[in-house]
PDB file of N, CA and C in Angstrom:
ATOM      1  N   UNK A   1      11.993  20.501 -69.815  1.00  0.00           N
ATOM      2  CA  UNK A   1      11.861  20.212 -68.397  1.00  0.00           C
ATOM      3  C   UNK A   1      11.105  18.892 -68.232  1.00  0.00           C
ATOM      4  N   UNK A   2      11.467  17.802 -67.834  1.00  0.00           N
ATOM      5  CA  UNK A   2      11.165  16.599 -67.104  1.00  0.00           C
ATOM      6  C   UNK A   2      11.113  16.033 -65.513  1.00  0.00           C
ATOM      7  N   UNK A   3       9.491  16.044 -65.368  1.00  0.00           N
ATOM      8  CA  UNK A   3       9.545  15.875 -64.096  1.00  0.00           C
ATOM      9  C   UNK A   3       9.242  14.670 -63.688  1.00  0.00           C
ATOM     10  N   UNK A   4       9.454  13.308 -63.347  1.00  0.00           N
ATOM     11  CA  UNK A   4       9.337  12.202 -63.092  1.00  0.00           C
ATOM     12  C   UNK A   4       9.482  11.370 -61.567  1.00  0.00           C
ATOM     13  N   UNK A   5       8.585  10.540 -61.220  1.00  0.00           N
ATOM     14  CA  UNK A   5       8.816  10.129 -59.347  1.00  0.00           C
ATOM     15  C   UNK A   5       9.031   8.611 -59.819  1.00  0.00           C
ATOM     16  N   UNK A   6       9.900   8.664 -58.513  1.00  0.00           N
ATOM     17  CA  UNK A   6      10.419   7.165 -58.622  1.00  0.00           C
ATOM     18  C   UNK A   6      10.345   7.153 -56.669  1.00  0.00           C
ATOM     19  N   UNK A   7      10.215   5.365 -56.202  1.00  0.00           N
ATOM     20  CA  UNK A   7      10.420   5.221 -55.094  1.00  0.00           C
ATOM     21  C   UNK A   7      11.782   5.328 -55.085  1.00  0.00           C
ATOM     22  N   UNK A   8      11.886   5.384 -53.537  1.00  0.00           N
ATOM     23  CA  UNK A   8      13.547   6.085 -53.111  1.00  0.00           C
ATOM     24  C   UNK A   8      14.117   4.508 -52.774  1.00  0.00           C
ATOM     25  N   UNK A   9      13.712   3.744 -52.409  1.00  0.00           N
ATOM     26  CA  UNK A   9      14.384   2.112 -52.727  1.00  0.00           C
ATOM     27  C   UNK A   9      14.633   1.833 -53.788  1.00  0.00           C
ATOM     28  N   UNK A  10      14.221   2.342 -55.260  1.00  0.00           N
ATOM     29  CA  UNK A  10      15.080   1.942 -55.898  1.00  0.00           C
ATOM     30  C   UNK A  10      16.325   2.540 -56.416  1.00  0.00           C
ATOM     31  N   UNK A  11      17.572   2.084 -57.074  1.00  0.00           N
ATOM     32  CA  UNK A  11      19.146   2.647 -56.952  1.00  0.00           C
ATOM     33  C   UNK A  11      18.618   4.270 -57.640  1.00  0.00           C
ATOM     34  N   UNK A  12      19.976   4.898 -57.849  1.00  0.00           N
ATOM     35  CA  UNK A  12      19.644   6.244 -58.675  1.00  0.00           C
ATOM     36  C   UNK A  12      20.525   6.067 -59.429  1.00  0.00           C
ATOM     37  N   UNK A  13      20.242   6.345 -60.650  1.00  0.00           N
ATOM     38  CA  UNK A  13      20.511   6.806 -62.416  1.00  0.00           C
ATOM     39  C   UNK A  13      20.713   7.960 -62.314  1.00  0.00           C
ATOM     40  N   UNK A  14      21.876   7.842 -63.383  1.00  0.00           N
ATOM     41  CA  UNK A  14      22.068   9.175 -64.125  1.00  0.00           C
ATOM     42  C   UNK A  14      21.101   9.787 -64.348  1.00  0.00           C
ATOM     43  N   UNK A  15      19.806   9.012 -65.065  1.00  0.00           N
ATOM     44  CA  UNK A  15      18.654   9.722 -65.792  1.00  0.00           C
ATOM     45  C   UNK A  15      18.041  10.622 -64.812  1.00  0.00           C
ATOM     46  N   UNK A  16      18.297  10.466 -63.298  1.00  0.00           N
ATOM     47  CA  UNK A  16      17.781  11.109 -62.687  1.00  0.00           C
ATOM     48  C   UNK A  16      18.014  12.629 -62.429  1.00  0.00           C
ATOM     49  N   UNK A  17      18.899  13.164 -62.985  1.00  0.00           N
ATOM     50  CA  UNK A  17      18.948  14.194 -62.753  1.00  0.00           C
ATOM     51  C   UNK A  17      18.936  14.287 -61.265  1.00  0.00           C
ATOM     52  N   UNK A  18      18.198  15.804 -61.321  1.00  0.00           N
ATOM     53  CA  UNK A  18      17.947  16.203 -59.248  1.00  0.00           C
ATOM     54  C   UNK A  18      16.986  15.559 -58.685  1.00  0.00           C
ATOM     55  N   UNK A  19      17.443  15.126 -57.781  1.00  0.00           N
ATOM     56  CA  UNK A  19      16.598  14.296 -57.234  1.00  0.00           C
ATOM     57  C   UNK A  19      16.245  14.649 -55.334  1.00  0.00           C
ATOM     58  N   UNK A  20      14.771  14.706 -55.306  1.00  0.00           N
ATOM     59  CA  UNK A  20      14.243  15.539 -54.485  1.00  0.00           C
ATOM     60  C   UNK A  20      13.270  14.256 -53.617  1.00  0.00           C
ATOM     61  N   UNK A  21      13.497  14.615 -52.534  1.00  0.00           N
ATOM     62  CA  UNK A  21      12.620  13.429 -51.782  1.00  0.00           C
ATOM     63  C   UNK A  21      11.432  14.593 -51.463  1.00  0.00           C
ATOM     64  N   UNK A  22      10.322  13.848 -51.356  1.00  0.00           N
ATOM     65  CA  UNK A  22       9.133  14.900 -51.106  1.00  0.00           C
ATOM     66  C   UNK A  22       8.165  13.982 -50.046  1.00  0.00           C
ATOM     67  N   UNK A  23       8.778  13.466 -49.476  1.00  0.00           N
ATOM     68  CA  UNK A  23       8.261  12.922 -48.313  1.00  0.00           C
ATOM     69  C   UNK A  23       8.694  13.793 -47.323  1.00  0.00           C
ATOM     70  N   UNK A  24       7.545  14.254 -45.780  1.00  0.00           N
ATOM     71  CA  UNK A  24       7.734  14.812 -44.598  1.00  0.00           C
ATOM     72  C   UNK A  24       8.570  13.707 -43.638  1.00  0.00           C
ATOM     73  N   UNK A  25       8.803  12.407 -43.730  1.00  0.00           N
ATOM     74  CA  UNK A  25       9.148  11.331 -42.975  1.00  0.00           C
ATOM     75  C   UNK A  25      10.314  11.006 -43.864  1.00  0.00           C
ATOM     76  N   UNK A  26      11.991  10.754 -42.983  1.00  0.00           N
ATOM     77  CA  UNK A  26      12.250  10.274 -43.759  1.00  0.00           C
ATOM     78  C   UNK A  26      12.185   8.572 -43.705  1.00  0.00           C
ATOM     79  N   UNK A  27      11.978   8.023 -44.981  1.00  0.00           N
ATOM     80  CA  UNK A  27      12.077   6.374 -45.367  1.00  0.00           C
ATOM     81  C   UNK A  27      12.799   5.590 -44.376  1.00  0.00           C
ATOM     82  N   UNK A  28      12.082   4.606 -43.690  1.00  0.00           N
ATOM     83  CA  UNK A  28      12.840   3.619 -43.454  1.00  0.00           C
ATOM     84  C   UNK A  28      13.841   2.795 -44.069  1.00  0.00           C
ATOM     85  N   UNK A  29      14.508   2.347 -43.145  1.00  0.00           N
ATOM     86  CA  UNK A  29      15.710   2.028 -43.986  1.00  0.00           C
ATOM     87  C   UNK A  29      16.785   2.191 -45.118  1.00  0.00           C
ATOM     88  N   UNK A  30      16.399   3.427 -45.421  1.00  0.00           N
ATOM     89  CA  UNK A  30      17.394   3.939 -46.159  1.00  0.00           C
ATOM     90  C   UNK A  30      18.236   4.697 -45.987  1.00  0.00           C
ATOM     91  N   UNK A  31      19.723   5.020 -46.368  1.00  0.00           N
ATOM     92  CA  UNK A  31      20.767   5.822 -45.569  1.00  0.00           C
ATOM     93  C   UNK A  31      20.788   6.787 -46.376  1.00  0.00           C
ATOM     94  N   UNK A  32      21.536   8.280 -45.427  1.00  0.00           N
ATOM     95  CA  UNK A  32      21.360   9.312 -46.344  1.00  0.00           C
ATOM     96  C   UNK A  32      21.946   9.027 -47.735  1.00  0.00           C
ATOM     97  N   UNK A  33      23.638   8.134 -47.576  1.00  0.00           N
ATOM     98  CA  UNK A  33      24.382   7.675 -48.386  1.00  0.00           C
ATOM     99  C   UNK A  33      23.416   7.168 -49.951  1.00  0.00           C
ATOM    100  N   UNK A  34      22.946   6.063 -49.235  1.00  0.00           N
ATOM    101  CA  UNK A  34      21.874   5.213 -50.269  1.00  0.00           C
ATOM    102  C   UNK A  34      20.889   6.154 -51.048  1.00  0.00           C
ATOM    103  N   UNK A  35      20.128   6.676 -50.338  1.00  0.00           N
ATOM    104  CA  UNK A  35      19.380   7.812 -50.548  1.00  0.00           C
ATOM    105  C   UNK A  35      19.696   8.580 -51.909  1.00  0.00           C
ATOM    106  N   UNK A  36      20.864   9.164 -51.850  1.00  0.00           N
ATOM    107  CA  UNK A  36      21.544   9.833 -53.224  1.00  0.00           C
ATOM    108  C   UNK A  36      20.356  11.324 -53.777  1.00  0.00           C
ATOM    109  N   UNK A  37      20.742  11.700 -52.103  1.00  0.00           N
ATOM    110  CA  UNK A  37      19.888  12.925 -52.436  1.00  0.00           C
ATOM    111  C   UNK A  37      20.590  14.640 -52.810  1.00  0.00           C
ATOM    112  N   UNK A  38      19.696  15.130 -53.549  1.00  0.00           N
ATOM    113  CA  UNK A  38      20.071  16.732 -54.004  1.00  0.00           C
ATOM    114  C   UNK A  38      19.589  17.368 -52.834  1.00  0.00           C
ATOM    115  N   UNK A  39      18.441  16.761 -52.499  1.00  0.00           N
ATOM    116  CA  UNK A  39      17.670  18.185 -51.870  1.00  0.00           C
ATOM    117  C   UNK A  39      16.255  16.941 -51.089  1.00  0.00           C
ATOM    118  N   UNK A  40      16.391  17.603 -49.820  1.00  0.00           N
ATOM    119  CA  UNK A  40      14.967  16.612 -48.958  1.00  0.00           C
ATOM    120  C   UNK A  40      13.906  18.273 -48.868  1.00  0.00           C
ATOM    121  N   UNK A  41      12.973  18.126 -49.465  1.00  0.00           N
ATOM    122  CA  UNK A  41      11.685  19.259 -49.382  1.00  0.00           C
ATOM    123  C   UNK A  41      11.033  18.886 -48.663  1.00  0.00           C
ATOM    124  N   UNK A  42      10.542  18.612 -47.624  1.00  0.00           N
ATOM    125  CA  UNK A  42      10.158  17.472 -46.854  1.00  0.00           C
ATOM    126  C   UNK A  42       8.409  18.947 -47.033  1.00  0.00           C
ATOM    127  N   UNK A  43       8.531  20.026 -47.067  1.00  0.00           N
ATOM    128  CA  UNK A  43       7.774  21.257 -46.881  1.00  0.00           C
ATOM    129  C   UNK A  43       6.618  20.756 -48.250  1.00  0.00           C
ATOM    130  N   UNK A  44       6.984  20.775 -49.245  1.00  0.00           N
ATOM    131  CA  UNK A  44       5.540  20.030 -49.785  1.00  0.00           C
ATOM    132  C   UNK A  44       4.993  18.847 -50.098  1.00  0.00           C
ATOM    133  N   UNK A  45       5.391  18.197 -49.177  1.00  0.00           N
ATOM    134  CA  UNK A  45       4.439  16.936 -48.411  1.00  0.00           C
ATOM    135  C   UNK A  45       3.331  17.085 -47.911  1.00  0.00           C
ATOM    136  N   UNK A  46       2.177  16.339 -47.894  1.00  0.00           N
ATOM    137  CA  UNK A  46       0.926  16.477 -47.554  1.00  0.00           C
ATOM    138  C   UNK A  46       1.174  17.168 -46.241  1.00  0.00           C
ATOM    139  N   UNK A  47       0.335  17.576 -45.524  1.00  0.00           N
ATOM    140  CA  UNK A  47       0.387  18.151 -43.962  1.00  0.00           C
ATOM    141  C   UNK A  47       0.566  16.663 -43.172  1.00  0.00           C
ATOM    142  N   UNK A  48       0.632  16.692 -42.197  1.00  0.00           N
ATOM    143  CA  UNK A  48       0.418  15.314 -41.083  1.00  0.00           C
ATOM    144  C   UNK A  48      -0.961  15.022 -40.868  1.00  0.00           C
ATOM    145  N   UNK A  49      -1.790  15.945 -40.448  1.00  0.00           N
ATOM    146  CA  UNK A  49      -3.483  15.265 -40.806  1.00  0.00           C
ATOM    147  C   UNK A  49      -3.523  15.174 -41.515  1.00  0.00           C
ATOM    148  N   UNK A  50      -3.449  15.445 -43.171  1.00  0.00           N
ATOM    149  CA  UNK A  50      -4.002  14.625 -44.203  1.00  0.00           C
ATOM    150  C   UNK A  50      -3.430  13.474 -44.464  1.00  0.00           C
ATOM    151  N   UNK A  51      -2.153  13.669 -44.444  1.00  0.00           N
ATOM    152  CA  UNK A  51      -1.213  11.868 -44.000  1.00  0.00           C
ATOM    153  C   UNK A  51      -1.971  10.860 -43.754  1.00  0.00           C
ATOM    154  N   UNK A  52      -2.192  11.158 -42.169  1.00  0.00           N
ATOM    155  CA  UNK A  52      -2.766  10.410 -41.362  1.00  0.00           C
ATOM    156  C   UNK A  52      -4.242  10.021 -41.324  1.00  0.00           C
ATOM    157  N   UNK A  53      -4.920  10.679 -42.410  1.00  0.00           N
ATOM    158  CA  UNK A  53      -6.743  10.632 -42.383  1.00  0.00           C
ATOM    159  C   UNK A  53      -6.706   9.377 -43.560  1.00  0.00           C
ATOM    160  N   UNK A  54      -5.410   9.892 -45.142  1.00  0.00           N
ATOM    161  CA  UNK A  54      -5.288   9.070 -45.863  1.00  0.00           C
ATOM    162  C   UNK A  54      -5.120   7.591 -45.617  1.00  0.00           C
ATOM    163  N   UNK A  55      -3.670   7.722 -45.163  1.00  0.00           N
ATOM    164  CA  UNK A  55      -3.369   6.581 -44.477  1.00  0.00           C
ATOM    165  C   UNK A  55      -3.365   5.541 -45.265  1.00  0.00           C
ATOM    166  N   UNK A  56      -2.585   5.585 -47.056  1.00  0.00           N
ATOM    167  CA  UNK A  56      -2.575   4.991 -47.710  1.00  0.00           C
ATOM    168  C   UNK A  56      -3.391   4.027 -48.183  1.00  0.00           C
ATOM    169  N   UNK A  57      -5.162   4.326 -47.882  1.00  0.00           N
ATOM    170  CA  UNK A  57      -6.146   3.534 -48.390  1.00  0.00           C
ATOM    171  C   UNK A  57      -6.677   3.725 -49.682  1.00  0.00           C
ATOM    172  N   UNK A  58      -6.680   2.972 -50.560  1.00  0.00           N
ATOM    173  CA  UNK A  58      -6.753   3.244 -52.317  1.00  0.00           C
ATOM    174  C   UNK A  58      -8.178   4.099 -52.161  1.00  0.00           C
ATOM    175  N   UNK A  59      -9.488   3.435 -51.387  1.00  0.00           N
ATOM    176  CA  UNK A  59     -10.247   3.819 -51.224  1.00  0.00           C
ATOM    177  C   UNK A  59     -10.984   5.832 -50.894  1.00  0.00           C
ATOM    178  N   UNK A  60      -9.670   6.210 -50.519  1.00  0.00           N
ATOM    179  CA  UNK A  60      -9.725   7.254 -50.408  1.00  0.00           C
ATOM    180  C   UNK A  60      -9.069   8.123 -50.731  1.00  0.00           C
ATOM    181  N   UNK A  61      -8.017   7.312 -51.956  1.00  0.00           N
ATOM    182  CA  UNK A  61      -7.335   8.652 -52.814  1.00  0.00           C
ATOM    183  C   UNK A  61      -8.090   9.221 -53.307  1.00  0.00           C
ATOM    184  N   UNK A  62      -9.244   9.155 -54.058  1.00  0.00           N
ATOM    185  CA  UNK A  62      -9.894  10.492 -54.447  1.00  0.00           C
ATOM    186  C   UNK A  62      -9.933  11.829 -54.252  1.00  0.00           C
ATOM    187  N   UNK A  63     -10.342  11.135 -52.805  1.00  0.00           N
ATOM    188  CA  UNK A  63     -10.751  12.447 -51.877  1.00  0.00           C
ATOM    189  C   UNK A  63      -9.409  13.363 -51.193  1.00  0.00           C
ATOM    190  N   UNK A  64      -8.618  12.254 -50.767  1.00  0.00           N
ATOM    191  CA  UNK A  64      -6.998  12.598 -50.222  1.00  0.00           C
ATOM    192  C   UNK A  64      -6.253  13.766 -52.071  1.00  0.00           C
ATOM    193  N   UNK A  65      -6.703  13.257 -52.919  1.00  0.00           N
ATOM    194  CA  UNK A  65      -6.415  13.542 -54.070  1.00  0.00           C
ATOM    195  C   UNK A  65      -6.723  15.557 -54.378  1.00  0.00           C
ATOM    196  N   UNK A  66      -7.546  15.493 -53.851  1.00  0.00           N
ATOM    197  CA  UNK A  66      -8.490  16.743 -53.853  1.00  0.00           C
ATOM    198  C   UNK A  66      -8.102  17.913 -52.796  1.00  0.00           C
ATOM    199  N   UNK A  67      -7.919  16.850 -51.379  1.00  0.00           N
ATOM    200  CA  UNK A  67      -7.260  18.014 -50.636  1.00  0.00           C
ATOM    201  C   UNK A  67      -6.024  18.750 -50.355  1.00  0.00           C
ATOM    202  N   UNK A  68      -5.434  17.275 -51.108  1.00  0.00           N
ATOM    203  CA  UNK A  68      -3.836  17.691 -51.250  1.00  0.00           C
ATOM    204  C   UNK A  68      -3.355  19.001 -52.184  1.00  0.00           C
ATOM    205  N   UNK A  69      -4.332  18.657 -53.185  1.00  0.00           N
ATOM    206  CA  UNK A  69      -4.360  19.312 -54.170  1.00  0.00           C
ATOM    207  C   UNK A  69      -4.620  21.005 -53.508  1.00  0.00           C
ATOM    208  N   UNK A  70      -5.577  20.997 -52.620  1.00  0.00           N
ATOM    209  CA  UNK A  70      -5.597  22.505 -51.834  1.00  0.00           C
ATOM    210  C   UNK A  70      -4.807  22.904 -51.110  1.00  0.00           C
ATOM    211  N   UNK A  71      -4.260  22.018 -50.542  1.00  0.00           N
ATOM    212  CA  UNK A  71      -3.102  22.283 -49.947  1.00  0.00           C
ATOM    213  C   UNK A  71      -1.832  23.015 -50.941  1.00  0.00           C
ATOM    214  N   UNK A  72      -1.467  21.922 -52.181  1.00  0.00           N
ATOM    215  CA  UNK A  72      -0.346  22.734 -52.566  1.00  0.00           C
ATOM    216  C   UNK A  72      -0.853  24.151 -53.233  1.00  0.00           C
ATOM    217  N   UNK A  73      -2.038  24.441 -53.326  1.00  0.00           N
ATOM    218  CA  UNK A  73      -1.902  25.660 -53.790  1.00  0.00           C
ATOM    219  C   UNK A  73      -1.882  26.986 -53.064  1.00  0.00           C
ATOM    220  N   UNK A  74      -1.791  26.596 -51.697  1.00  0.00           N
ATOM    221  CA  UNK A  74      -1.661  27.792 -50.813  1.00  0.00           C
ATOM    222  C   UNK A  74       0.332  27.829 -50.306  1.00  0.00           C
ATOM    223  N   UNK A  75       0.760  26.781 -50.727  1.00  0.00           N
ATOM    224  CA  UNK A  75       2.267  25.778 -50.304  1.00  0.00           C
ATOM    225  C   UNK A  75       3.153  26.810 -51.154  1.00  0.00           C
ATOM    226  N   UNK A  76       3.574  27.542 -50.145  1.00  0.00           N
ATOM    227  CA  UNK A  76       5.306  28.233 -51.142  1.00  0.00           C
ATOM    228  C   UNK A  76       6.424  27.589 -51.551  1.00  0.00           C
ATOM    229  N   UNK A  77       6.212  26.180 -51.043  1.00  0.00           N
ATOM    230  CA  UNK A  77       7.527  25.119 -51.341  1.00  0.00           C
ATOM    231  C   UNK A  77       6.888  24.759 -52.991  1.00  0.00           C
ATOM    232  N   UNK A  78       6.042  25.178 -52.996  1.00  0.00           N
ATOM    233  CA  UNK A  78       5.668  24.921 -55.145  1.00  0.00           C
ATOM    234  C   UNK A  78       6.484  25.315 -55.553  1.00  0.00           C
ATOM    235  N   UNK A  79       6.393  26.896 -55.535  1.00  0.00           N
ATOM    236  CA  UNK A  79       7.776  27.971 -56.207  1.00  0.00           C
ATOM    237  C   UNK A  79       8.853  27.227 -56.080  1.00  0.00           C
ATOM    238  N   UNK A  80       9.118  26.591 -55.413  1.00  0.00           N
ATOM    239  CA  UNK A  80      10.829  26.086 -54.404  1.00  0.00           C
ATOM    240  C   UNK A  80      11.231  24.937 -55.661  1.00  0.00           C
ATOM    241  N   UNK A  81      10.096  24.336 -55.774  1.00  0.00           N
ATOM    242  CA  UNK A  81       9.817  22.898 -56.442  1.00  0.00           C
ATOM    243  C   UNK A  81      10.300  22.972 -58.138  1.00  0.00           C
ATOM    244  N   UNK A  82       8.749  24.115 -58.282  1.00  0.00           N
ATOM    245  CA  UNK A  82       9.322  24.651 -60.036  1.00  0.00           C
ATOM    246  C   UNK A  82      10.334  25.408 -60.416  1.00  0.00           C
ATOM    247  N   UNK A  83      11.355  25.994 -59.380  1.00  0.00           N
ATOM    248  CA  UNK A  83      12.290  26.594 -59.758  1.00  0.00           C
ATOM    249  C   UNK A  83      13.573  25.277 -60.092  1.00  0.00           C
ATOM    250  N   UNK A  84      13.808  24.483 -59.235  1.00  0.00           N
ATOM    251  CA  UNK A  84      14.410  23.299 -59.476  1.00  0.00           C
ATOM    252  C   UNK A  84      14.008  22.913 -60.723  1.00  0.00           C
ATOM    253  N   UNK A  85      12.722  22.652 -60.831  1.00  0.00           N
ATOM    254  CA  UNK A  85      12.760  22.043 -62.138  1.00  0.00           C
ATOM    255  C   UNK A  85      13.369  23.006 -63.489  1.00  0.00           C
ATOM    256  N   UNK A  86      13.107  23.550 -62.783  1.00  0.00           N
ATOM    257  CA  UNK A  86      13.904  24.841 -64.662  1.00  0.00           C
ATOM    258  C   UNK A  86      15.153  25.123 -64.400  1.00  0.00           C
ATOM    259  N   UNK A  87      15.737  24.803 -63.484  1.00  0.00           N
ATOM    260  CA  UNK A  87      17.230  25.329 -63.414  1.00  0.00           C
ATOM    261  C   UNK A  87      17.943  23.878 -63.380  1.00  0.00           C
ATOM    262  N   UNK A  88      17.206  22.518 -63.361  1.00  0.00           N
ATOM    263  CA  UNK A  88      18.052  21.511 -63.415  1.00  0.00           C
ATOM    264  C   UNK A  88      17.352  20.646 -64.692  1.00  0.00           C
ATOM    265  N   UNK A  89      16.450  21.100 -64.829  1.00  0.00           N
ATOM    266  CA  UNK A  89      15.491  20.202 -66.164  1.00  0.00           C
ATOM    267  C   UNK A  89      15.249  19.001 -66.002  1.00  0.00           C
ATOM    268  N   UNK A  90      15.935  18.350 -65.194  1.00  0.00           N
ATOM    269  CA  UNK A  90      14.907  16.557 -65.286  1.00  0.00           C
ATOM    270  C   UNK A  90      15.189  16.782 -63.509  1.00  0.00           C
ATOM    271  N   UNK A  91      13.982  16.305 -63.211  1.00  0.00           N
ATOM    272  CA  UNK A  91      13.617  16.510 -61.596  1.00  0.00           C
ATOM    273  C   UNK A  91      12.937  15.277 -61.120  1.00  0.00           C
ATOM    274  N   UNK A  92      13.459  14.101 -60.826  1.00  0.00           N
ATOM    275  CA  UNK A  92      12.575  13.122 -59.766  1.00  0.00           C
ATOM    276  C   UNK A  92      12.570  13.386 -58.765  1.00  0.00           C
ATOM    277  N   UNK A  93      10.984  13.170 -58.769  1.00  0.00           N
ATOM    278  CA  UNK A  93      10.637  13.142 -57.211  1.00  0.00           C
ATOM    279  C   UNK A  93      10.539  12.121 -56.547  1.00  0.00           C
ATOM    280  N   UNK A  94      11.423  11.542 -55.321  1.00  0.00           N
ATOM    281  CA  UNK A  94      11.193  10.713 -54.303  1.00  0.00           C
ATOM    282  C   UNK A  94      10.606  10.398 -53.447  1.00  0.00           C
ATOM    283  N   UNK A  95       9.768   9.071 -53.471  1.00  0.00           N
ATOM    284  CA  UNK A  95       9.002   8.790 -52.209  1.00  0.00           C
ATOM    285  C   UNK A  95       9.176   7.685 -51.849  1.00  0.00           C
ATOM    286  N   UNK A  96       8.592   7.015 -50.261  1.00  0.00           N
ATOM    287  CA  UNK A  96       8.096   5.578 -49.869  1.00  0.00           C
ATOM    288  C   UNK A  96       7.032   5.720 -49.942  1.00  0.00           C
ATOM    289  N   UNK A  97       6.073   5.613 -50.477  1.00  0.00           N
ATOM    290  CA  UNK A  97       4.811   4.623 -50.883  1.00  0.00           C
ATOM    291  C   UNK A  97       4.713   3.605 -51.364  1.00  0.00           C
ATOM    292  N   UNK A  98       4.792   2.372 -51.017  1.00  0.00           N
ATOM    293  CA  UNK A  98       4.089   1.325 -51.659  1.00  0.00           C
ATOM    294  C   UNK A  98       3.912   1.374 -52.540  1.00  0.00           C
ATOM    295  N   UNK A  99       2.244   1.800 -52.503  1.00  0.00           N
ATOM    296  CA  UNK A  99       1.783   1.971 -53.863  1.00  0.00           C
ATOM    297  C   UNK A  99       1.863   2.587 -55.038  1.00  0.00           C
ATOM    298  N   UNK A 100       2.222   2.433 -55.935  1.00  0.00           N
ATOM    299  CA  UNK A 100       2.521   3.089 -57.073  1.00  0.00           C
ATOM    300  C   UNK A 100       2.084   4.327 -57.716  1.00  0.00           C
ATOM    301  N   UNK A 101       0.695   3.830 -57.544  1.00  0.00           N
ATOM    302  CA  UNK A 101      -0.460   4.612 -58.077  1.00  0.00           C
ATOM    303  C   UNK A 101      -0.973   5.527 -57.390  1.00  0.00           C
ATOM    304  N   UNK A 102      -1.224   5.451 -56.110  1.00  0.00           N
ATOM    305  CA  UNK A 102      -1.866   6.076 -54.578  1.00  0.00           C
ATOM    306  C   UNK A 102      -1.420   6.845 -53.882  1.00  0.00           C
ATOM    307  N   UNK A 103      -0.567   7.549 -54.641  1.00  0.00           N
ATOM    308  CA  UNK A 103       0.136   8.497 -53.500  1.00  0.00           C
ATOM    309  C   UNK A 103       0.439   9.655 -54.036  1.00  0.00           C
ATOM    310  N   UNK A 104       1.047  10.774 -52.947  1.00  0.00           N
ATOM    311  CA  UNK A 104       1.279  11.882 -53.352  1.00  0.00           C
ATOM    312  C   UNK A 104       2.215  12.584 -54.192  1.00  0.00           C
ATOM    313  N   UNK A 105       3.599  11.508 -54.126  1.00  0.00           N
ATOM    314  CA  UNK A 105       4.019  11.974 -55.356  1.00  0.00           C
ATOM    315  C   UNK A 105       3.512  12.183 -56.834  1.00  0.00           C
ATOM    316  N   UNK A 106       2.407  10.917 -56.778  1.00  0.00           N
ATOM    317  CA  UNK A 106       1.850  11.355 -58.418  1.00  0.00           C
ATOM    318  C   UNK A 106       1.337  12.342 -58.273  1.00  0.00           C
ATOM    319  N   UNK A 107       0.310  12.611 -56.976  1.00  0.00           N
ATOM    320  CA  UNK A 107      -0.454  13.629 -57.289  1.00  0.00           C
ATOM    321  C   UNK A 107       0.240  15.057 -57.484  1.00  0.00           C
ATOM    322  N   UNK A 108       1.413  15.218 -56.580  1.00  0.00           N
ATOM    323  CA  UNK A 108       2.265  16.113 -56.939  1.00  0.00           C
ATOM    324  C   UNK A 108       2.710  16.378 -58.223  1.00  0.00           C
ATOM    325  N   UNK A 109       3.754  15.390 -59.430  1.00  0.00           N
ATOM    326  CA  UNK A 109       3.656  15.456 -60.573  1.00  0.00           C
ATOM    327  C   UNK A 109       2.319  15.473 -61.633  1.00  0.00           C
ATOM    328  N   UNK A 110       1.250  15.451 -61.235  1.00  0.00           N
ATOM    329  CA  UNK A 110       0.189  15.505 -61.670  1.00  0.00           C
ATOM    330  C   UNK A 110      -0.059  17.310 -62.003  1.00  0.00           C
ATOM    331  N   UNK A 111       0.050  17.855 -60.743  1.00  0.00           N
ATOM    332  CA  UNK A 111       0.162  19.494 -60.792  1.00  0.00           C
ATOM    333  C   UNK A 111       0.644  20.245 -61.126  1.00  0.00           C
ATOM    334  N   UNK A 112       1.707  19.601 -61.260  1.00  0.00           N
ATOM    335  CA  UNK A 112       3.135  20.364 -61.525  1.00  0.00           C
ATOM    336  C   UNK A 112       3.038  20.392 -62.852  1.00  0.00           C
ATOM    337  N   UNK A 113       2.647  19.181 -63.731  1.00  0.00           N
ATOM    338  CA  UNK A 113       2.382  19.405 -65.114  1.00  0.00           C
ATOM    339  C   UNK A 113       1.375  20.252 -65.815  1.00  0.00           C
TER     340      UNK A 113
END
């Protein structure tokens, strides 16, 4: 089982297997077409206040890091998440973030591992 995030601007690969957007918003500018989606979970995405408290400041992933983290463990879209991954074995997860490093998809693949 391989679970890997990639931004959703860039094209999709074979390598991608299923590919799951895990953003609550969908991406600007991108079409569902373009998109080249299996499945939008939009359900374990941060909540909208923590979104919005984060607000993509490096400064406060830590902390954004921590609550998210409480969040998915009360989140039934986990189950939803790890069952995909074992019934399709390579699973990217899709996001728009910017930042590479700073966001919730890692922290998501972070858990999941």
């Amino acid at each position: 089982m391989t679970i890997q995030i990639k931004r959703i601007y860039e094209p999709a690969q074979k390598t991608d297997g299923y590919r799951v957007l895990v953003d609550r918003l969908w991406p600007r500018g991108v079409s569902r077409q373009k998109a080249a989606l299996d499945e939008w979970l939009k359900e374990i995405a941060p909540s909208t206040e923590l979104r919005e408290w984060f607000d993509h400041k490096p400064e406060r992933f830590a902390e954004f890091k921590k609550r998210y983290q409480a969040e998915l463990a009360d989140n039934p879209a986990l189950q939803r998440l790890r069952g995909l991954a074992a019934k399709h074995g390579t699973l990217t997860l899709l996001y728009a973030a910017r930042d590479p490093d700073n966001n919730h998809a890692k922290v998501l693949v972070g858990y999941l591992s």
